[in-house]
Protein backbone atom coordinates (compact mmCIF):
# COMPACT_ATOMS: atom_id res chain seq x y z
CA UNK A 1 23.34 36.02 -15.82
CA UNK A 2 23.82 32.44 -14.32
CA UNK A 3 22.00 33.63 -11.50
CA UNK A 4 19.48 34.51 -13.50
CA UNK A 5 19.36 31.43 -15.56
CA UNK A 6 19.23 29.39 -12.31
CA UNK A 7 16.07 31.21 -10.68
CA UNK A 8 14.56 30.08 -14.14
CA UNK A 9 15.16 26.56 -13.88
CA UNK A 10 14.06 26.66 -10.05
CA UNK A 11 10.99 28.30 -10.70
CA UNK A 12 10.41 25.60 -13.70
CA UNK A 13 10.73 22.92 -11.46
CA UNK A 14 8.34 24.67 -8.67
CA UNK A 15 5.68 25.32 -11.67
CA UNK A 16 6.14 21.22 -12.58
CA UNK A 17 5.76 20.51 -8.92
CA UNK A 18 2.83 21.89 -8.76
CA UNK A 19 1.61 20.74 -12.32
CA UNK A 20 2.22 17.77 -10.61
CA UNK A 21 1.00 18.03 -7.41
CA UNK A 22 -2.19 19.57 -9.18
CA UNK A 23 -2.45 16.24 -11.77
CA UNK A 24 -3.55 13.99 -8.62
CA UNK A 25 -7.33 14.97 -8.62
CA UNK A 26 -8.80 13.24 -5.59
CA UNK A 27 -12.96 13.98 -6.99
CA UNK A 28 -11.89 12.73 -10.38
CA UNK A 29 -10.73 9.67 -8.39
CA UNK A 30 -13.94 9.14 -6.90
CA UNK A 31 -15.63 8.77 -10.10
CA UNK A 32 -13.06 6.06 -11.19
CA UNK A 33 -13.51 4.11 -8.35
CA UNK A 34 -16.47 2.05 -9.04
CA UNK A 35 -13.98 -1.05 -9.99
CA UNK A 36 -12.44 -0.82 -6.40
CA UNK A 37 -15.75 -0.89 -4.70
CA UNK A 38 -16.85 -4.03 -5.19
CA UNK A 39 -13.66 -5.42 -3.14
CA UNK A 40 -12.52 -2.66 -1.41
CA UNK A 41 -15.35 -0.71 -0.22
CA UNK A 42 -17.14 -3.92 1.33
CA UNK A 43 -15.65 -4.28 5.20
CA UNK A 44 -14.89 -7.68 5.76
CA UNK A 45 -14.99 -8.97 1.75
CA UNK A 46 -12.96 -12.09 1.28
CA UNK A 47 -10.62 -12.98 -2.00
CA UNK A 48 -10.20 -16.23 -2.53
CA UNK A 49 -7.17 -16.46 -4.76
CA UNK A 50 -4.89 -17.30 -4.07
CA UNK A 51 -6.17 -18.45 -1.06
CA UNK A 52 -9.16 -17.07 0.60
CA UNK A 53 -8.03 -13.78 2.63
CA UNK A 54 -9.38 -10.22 3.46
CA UNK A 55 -9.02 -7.45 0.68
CA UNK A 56 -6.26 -5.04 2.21
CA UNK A 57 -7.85 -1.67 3.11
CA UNK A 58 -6.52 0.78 1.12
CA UNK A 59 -8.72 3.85 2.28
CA UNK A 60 -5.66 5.52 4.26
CA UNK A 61 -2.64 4.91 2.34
CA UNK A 62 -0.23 6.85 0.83
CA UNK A 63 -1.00 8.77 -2.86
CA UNK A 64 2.10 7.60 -3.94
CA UNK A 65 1.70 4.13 -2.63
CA UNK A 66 -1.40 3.44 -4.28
CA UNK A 67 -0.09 4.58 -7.79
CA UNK A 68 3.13 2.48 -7.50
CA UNK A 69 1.17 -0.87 -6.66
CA UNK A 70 -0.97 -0.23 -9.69
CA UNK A 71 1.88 0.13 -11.67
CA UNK A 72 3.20 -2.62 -10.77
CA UNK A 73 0.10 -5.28 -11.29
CA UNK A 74 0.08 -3.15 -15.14
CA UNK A 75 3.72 -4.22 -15.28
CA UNK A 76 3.32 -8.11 -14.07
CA UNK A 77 5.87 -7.40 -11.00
CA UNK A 78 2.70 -8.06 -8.60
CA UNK A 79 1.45 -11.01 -10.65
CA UNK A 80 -2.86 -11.35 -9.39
CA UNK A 81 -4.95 -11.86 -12.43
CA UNK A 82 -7.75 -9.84 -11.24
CA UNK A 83 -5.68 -6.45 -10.58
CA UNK A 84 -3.55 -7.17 -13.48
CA UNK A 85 -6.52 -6.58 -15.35
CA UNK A 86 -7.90 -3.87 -13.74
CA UNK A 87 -4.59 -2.50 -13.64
CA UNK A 88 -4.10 -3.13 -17.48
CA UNK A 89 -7.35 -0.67 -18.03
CA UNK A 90 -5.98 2.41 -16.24
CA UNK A 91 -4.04 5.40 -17.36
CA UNK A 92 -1.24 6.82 -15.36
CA UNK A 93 -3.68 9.85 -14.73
CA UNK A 94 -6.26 7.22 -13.56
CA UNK A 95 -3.75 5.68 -11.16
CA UNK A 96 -2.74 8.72 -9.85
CA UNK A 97 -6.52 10.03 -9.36
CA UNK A 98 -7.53 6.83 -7.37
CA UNK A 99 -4.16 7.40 -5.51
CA UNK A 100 -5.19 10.66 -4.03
CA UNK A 101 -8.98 9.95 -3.90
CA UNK A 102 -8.29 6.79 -1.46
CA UNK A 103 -5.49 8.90 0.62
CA UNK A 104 -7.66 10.99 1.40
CA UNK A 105 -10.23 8.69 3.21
CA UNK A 106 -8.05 7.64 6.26
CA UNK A 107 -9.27 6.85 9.51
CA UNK A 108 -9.73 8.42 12.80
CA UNK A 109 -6.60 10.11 14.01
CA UNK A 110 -6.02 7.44 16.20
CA UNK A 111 -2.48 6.09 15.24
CA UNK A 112 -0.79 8.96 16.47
CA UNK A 113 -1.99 9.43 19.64
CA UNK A 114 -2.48 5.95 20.45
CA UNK A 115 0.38 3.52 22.62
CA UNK A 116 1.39 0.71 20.04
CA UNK A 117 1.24 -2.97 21.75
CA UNK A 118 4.44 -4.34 22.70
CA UNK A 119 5.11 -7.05 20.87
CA UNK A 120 6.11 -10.47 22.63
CA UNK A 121 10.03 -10.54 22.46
CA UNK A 122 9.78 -13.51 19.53
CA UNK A 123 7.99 -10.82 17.43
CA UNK A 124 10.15 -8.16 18.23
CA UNK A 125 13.54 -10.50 17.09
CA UNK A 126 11.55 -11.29 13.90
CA UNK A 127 10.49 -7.46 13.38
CA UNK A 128 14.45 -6.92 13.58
CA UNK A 129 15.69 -9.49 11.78
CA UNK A 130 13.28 -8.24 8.79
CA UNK A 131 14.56 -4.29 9.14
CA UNK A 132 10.62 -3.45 8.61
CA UNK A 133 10.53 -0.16 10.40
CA UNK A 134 13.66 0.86 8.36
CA UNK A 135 11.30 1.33 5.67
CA UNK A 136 7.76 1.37 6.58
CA UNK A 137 8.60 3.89 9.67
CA UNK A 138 7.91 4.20 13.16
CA UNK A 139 4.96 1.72 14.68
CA UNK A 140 5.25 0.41 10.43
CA UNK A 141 3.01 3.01 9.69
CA UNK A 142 5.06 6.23 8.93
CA UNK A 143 6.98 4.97 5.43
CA UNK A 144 10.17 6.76 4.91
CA UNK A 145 9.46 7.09 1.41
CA UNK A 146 5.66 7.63 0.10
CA UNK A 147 5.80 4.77 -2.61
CA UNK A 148 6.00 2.62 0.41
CA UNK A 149 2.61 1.17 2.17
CA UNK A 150 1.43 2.06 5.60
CA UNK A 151 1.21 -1.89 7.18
CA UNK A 152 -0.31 -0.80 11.08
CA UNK A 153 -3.14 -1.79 11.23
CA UNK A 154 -3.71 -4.13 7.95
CA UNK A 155 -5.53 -7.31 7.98
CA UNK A 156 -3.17 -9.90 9.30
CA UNK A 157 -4.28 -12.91 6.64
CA UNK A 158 -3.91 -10.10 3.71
CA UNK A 159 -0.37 -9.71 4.85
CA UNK A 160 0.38 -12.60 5.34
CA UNK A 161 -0.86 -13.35 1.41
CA UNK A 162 1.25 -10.73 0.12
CA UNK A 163 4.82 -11.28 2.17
CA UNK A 164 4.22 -15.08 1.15
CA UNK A 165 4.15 -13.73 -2.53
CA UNK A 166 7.47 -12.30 -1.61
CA UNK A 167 8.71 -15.39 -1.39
CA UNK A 168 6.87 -17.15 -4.38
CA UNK A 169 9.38 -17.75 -8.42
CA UNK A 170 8.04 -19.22 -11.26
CA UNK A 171 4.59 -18.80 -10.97
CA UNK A 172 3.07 -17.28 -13.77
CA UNK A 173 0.00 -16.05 -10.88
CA UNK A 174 1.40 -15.04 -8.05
CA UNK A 175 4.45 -13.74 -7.05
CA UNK A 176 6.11 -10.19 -6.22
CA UNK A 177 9.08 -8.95 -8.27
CA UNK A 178 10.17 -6.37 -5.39
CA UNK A 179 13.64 -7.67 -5.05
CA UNK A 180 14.44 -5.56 -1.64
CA UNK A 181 11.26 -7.29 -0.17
CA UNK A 182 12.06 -10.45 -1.55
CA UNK A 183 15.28 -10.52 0.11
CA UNK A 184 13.12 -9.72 3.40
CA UNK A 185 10.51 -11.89 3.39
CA UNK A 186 12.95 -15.28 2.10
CA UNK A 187 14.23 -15.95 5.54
CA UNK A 188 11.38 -16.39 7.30
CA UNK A 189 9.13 -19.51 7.48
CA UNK A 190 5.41 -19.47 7.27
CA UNK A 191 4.72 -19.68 10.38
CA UNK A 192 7.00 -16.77 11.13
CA UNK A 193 4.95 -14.43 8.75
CA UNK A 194 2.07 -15.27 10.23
CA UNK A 195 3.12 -14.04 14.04
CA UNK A 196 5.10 -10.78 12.23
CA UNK A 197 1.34 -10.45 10.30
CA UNK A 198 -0.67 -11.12 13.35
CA UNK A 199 1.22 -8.21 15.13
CA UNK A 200 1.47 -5.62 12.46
CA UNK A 201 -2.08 -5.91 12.13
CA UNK A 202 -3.11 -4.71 15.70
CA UNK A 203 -0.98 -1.69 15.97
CA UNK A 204 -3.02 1.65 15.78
CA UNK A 205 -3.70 2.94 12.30
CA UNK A 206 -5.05 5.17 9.95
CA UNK A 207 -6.35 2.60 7.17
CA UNK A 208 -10.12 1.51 7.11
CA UNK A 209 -12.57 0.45 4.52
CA UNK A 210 -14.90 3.05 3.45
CA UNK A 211 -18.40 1.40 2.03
CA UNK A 212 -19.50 2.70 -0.88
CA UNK A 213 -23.37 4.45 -0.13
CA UNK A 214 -25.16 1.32 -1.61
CA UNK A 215 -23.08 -1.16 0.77
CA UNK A 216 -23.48 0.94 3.71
């Protein structure tokens, strides 16, 4: 009888895998993503708060990835007015629908087959002193964990934005309430971040910007 009762509570949890698996509906995404296009499906757009900087390419990254950071600009632990109120207008359905509609768009299957650049041997101490591929993966763009983002390959002043907001308390702005990457990103100086950003951003990878039709 307990063996019996456990196959039922295994093949519960396979049935709500899949319900879940199943809720993530990447063609309902693309119907939801009209707000993202005007930033994220335009290559090369600029923001300019809180300093002017490319919009990070999201076409690429993870499902999971995608939902989390929307979650988290709903929540105010990534504090940007403009996706805190995009954010603020989604469901968790919507969230995960955008998450699997932009996973699916990555690039050319490049970033496997292709050597990454060795970094200069300042890079590579600052790379290890941070731990990055500990949690982002090998060449920073396998993430041990899906909730994590895919950097290879990102836009080097976007990165540099977002590990400076890291860094940033007290602002009622900007500012990132991820304490394990706050704890990273502290030690380093600006100019630091920039060299780590500048590197990260030219290693092969499967994140691009997809333009919407009307853009293209």
């Amino acid at each position: 009888m307990k063996n019996v009762f456990s196959a039922l509570i295994s093949l519960a949890a396979a049935a709500g895998f899949v319900t879940a698996a199943q809720a993530q509906d990447a063609q309902a995404g693309a119907k939801k993503a009209a707000m993202c296009i005007g930033c994220h499906g335009i290559p090369g757009y600029q923001a300019s708060f809180p300093e002017i900087h490319k919009v990070p390419m999201i076409s690429g990254q993870g499902a999971k990835y995608i939902t989390s950071a929307l979650t988290a600009y709903k929540k105010g632990e990534r504090k940007h007015p403009s996706m805190k109120a995009i954010a603020a207008s989604l469901t968790e359905q919507d969230m995960a629908d955008l998450g699997a509609f932009y996973s699916t768009q990555a690039g050319p299957a490049t970033a496997e087959s292709a050597p990454a650049p060795t970094p200069p041997a300042t890079v590579a101490e600052l790379l290890k002193k941070g731990n990055c591929a500990s949690c982002h993966g090998e060449n920073l763009n396998k993430p041990i964990d899906p909730s994590y983002p895919k950097l290879a390959g990102q836009h080097a002043d976007y990165l540099f934005v977002a590990l400076k907001a890291y860094q940033t308390e007290g602002n009622p702005q900007v500012g990132r309430g991820n304490a394990i990457m706050a704890g990273m990103a502290k030690p380093f100086s600006h100019a630091e971040l920039k060299q780590m950003a500048s590197y990260i951003a030219s290693l092969p990878t499967d994140l691009k910007t997809v333009p919407e039709s009307r853009f293209r």
